[in-house]
C-alpha atoms as a PDB file:
ATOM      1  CA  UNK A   1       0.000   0.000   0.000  1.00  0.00           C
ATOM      2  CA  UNK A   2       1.320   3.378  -1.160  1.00  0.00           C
ATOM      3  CA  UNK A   3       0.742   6.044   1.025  1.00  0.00           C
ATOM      4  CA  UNK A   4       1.088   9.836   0.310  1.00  0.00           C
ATOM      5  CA  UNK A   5       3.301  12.110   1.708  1.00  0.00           C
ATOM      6  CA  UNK A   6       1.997  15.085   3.106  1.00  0.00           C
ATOM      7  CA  UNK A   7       3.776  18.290   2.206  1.00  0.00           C
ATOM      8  CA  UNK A   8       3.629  21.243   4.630  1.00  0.00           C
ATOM      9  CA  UNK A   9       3.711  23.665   2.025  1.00  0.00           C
ATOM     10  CA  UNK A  10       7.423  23.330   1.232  1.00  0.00           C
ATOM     11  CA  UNK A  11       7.101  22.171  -2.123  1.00  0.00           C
ATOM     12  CA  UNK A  12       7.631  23.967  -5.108  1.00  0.00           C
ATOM     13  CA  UNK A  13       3.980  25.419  -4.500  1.00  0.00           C
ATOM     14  CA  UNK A  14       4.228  26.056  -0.993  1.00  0.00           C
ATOM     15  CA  UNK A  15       7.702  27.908  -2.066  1.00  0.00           C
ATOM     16  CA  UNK A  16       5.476  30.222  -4.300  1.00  0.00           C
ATOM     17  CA  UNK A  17       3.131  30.771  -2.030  1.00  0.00           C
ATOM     18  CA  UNK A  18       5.064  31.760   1.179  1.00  0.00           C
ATOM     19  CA  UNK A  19       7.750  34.260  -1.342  1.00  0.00           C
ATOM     20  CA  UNK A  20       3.660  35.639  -2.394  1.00  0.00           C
ATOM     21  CA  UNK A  21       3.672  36.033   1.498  1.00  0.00           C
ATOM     22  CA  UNK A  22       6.504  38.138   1.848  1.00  0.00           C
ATOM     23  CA  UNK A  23       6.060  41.681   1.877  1.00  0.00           C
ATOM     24  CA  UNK A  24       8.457  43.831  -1.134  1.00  0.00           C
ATOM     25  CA  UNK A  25       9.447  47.179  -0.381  1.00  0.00           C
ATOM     26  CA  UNK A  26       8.688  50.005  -2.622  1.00  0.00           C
ATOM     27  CA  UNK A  27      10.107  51.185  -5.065  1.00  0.00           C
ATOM     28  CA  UNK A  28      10.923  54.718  -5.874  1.00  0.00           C
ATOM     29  CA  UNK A  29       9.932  55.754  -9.432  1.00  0.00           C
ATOM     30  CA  UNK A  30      12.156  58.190 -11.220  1.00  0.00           C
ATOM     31  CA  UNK A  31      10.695  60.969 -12.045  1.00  0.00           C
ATOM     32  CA  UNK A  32       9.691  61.315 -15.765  1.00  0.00           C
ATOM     33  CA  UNK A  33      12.074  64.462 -17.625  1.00  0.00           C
ATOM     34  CA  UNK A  34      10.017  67.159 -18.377  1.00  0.00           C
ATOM     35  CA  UNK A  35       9.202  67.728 -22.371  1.00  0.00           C
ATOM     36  CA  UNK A  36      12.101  70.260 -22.376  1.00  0.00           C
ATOM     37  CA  UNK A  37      14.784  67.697 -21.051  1.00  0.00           C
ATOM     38  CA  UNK A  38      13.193  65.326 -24.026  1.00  0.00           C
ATOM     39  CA  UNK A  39      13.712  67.941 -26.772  1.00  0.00           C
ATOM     40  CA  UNK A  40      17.282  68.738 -25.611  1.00  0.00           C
ATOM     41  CA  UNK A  41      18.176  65.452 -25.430  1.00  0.00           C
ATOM     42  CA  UNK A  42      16.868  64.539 -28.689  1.00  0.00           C
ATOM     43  CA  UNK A  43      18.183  67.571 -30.230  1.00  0.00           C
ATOM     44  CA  UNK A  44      22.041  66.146 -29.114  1.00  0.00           C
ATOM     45  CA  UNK A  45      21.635  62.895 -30.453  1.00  0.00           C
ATOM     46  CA  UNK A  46      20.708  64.740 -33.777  1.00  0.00           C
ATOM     47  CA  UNK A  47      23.742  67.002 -33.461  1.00  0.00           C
ATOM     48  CA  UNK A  48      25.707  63.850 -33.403  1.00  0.00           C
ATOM     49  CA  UNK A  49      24.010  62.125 -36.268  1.00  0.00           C
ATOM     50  CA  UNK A  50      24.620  65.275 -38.190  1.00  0.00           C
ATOM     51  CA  UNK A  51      28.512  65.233 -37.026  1.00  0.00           C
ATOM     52  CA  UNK A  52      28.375  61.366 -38.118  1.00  0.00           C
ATOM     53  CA  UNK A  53      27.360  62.861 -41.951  1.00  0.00           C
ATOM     54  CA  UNK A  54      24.012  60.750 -41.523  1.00  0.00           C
ATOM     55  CA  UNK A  55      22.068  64.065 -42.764  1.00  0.00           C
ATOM     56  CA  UNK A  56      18.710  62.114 -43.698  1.00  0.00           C
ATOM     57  CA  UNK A  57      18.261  60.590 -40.025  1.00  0.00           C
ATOM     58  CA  UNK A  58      19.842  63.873 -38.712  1.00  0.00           C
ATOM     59  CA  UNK A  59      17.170  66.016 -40.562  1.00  0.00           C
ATOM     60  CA  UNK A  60      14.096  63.286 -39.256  1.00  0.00           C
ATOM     61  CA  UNK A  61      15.222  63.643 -35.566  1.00  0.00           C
ATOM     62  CA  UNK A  62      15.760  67.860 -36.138  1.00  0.00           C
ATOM     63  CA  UNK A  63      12.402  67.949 -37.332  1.00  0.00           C
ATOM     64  CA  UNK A  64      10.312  65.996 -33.947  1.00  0.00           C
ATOM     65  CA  UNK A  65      12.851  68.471 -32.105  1.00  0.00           C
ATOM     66  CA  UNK A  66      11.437  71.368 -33.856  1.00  0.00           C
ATOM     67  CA  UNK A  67       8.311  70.400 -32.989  1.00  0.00           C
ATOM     68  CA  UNK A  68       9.257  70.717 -28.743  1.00  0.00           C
ATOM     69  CA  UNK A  69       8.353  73.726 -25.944  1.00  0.00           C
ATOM     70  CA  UNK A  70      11.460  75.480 -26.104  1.00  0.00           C
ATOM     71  CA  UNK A  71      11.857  77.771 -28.982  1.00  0.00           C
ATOM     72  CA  UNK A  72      15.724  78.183 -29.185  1.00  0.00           C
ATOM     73  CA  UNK A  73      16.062  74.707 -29.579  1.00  0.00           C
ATOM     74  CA  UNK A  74      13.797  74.694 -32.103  1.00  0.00           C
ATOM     75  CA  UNK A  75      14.773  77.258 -34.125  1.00  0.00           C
ATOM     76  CA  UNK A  76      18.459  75.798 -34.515  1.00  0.00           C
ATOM     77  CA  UNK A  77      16.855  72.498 -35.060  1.00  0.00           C
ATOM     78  CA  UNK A  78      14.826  74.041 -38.045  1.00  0.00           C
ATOM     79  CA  UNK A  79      18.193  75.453 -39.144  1.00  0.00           C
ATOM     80  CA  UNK A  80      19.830  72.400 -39.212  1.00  0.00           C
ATOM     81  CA  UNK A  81      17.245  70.305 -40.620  1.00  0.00           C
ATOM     82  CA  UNK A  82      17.948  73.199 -43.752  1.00  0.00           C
ATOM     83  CA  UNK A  83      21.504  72.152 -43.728  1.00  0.00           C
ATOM     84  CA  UNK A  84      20.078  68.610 -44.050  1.00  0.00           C
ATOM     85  CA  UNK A  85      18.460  69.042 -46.771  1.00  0.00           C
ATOM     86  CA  UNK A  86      20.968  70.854 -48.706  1.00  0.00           C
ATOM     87  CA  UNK A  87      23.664  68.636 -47.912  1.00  0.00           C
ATOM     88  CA  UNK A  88      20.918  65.302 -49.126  1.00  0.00           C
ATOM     89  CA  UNK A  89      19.317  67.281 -52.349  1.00  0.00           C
ATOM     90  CA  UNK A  90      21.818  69.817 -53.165  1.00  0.00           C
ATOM     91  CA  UNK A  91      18.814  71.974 -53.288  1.00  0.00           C
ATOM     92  CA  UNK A  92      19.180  75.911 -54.399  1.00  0.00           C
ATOM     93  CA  UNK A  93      18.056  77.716 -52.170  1.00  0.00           C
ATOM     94  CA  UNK A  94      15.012  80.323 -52.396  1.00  0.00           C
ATOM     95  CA  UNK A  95      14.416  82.588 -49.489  1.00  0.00           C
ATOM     96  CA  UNK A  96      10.644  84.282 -50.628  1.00  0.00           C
ATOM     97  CA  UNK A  97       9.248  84.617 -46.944  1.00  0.00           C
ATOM     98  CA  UNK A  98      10.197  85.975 -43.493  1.00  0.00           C
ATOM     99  CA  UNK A  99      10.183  82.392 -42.154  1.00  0.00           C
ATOM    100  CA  UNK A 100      12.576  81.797 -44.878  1.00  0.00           C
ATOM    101  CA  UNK A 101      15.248  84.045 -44.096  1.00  0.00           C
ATOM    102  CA  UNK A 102      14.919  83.659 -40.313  1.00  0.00           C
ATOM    103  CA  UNK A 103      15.803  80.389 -40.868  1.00  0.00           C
ATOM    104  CA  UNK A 104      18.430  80.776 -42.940  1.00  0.00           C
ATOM    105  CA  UNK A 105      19.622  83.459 -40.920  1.00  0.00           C
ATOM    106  CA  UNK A 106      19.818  81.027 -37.689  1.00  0.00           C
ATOM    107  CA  UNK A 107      21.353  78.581 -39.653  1.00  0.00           C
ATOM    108  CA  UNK A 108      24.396  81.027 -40.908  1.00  0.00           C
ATOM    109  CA  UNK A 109      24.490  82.206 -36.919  1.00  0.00           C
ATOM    110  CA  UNK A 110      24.824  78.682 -35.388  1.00  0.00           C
ATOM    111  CA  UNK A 111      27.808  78.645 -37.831  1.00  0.00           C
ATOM    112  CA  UNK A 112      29.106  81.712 -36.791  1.00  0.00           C
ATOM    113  CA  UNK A 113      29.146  83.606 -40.297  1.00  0.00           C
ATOM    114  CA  UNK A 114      27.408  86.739 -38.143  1.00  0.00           C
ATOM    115  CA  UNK A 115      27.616  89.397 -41.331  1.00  0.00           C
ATOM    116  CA  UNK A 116      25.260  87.040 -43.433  1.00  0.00           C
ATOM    117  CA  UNK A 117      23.188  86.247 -40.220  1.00  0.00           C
ATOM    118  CA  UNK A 118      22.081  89.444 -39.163  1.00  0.00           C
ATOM    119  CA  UNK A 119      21.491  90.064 -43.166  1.00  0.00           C
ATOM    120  CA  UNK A 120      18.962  87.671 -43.528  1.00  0.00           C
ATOM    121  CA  UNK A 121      17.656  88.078 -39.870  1.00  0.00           C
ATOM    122  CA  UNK A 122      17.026  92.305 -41.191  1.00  0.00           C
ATOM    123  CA  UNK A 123      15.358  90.819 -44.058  1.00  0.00           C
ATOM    124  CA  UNK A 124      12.944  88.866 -41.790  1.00  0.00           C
ATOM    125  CA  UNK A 125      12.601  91.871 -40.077  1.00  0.00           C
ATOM    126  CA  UNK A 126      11.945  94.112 -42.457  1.00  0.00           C
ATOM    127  CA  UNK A 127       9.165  91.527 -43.706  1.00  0.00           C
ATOM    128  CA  UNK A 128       7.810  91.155 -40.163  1.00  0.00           C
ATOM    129  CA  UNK A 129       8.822  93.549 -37.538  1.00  0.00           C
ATOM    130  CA  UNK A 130       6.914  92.484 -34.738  1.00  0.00           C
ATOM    131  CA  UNK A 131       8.120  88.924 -35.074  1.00  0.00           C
ATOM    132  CA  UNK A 132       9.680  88.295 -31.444  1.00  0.00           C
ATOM    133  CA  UNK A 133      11.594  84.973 -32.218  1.00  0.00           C
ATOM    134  CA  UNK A 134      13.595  87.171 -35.159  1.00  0.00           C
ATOM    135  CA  UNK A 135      13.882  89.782 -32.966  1.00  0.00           C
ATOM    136  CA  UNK A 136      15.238  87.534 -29.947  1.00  0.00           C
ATOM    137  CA  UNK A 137      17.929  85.890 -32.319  1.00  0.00           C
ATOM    138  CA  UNK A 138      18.524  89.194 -33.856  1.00  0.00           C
ATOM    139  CA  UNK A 139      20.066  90.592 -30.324  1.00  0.00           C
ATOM    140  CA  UNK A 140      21.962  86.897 -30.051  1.00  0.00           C
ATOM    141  CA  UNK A 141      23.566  88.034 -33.526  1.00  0.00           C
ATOM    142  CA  UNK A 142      24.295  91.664 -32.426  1.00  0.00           C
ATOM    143  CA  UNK A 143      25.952  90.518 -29.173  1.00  0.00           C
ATOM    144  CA  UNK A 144      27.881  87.845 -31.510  1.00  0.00           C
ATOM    145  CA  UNK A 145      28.970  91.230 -33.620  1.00  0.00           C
ATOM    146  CA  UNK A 146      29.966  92.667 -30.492  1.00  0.00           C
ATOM    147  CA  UNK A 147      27.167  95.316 -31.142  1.00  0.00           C
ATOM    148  CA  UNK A 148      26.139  95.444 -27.299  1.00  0.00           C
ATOM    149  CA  UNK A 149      23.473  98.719 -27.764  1.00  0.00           C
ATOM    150  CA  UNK A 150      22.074  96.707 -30.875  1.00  0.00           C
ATOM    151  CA  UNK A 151      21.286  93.531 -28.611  1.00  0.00           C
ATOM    152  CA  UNK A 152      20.064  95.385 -26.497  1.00  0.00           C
ATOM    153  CA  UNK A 153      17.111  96.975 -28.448  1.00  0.00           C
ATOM    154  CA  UNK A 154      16.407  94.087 -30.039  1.00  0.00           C
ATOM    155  CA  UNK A 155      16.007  92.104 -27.139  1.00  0.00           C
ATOM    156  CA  UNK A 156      13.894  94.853 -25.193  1.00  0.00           C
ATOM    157  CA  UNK A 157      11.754  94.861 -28.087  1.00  0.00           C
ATOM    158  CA  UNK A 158      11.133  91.222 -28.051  1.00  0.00           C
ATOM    159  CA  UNK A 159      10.866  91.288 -24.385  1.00  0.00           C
ATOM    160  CA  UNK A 160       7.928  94.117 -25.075  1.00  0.00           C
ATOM    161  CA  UNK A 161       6.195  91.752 -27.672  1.00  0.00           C
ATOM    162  CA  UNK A 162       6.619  88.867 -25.316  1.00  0.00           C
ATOM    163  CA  UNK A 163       7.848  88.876 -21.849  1.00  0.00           C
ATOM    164  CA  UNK A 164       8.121  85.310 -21.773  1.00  0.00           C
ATOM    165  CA  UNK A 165      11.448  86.243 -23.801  1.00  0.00           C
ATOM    166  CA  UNK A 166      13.395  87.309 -20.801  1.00  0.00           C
ATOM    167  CA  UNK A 167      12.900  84.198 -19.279  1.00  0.00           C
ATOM    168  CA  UNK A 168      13.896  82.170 -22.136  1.00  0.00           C
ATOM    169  CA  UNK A 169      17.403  84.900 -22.503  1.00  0.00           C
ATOM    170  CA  UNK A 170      18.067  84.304 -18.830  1.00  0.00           C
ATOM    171  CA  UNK A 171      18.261  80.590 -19.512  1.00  0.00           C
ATOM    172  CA  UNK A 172      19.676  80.510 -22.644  1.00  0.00           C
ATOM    173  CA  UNK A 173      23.677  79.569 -22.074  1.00  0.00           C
ATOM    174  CA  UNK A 174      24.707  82.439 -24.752  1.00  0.00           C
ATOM    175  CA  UNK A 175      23.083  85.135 -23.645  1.00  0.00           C
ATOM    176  CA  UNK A 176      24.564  84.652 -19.990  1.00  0.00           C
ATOM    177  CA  UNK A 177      27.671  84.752 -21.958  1.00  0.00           C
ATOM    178  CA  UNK A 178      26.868  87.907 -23.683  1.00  0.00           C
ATOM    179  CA  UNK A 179      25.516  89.404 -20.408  1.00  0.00           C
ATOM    180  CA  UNK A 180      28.837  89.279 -18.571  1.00  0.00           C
ATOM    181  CA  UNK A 181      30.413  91.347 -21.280  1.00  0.00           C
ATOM    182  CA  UNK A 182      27.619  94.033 -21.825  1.00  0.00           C
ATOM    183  CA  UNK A 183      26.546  95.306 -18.895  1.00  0.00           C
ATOM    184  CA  UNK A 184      23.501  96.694 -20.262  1.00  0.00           C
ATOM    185  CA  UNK A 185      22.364  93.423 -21.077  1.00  0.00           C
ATOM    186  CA  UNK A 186      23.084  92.088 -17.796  1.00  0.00           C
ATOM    187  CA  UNK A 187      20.766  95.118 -16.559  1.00  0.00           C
ATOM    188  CA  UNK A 188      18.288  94.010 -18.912  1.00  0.00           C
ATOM    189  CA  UNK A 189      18.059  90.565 -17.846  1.00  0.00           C
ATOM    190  CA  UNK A 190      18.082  91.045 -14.331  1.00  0.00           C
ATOM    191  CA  UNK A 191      14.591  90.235 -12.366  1.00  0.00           C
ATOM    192  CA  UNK A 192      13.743  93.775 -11.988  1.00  0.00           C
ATOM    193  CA  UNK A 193      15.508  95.855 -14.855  1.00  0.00           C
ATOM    194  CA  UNK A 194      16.137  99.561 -14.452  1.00  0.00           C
ATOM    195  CA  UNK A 195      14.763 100.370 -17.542  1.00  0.00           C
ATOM    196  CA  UNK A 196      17.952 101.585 -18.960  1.00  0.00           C
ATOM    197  CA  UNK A 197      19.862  99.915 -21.230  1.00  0.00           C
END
């Protein structure tokens, strides 16, 4: 006669069952990077695609970042995604529209060639002169020129159109660096400006 052991719950089912029984501690979830951290992030990785000469995935990844919240980022993804194209379709280009030179204007300021910049950037100006994002860039290219009143104005008056704009100058890495050589820009960007620049 066969008889049965009986198991106390320390087979592999009882095992299950009493590690069920245990209590797990909690875990602390990281905290998810806000939509700016995304777009920056993304907009390095396409900086180093575009480095790597991979223009076509460079100019797919430039154009998700140019979609993002901060505007800077976007405007030299825009620029580069330009470049992209150029560099893919040897296209000529045709600058009709204020968008048009803007862009082109940001692109020939992220690569430092600050006579043609500000060109095309008075051009977009000329075709839209309450457009705060060409005024904005056109102080970055002034200060760039070493034109510290010219920064200046321009800034002020995109800081007038939008005063989200000194926010976005306070935190933007160049104009810091442009601040600590023009003091009027410093003044300017300072949580409660004197009004003179």
């Amino acid at each position: 006669m066969t008889t049965k052991k009986k198991t106390n719950g320390a087979g592999p089912k009882g095992a299950a069952a009493l590690g069920n029984s245990v209590s797990t501690t909690t875990k602390r979830v990281p905290e998810a990077p806000s939509p700016t951290e995304v777009q920056l992030k993304a907009y390095e990785h396409a900086v180093q695609l575009f480095a790597q000469r991979k223009f076509a995935d460079a100019r797919a990844v430039f154009l998700d970042v140019a979609k993002g919240p901060a505007p800077n980022i976007a405007d030299k993804a825009r620029s580069y995604a330009q470049i992209c194209d150029r560099r893919t379709n040897n296209v000529e280009i045709k600058l009709s529209t204020a968008e048009d030179h803007f862009n082109y204007g940001v692109e020939r300021l992220n690569a430092r060639d600050v006579d043609l910049a500000r060109h095309h950037l008075g051009r977009a100006l000329s075709m839209q002169p309450d457009a705060d994002h060409v005024l904005y860039t056109m102080a970055l290219c002034c200060g760039f020129a070493g034109d510290g009143l010219g920064a200046c104005e321009n800034l002020k008056r995109a800081i007038d159109l939008e005063p989200k704009n000194r926010i976005l100058a306070r935190q933007d890495p160049e104009f810091t660096a442009l601040a600590s050589q023009f003091p009027n820009l410093r003044a300017l960007l300072s949580p409660e400006p004197s009004g003179a620049y």
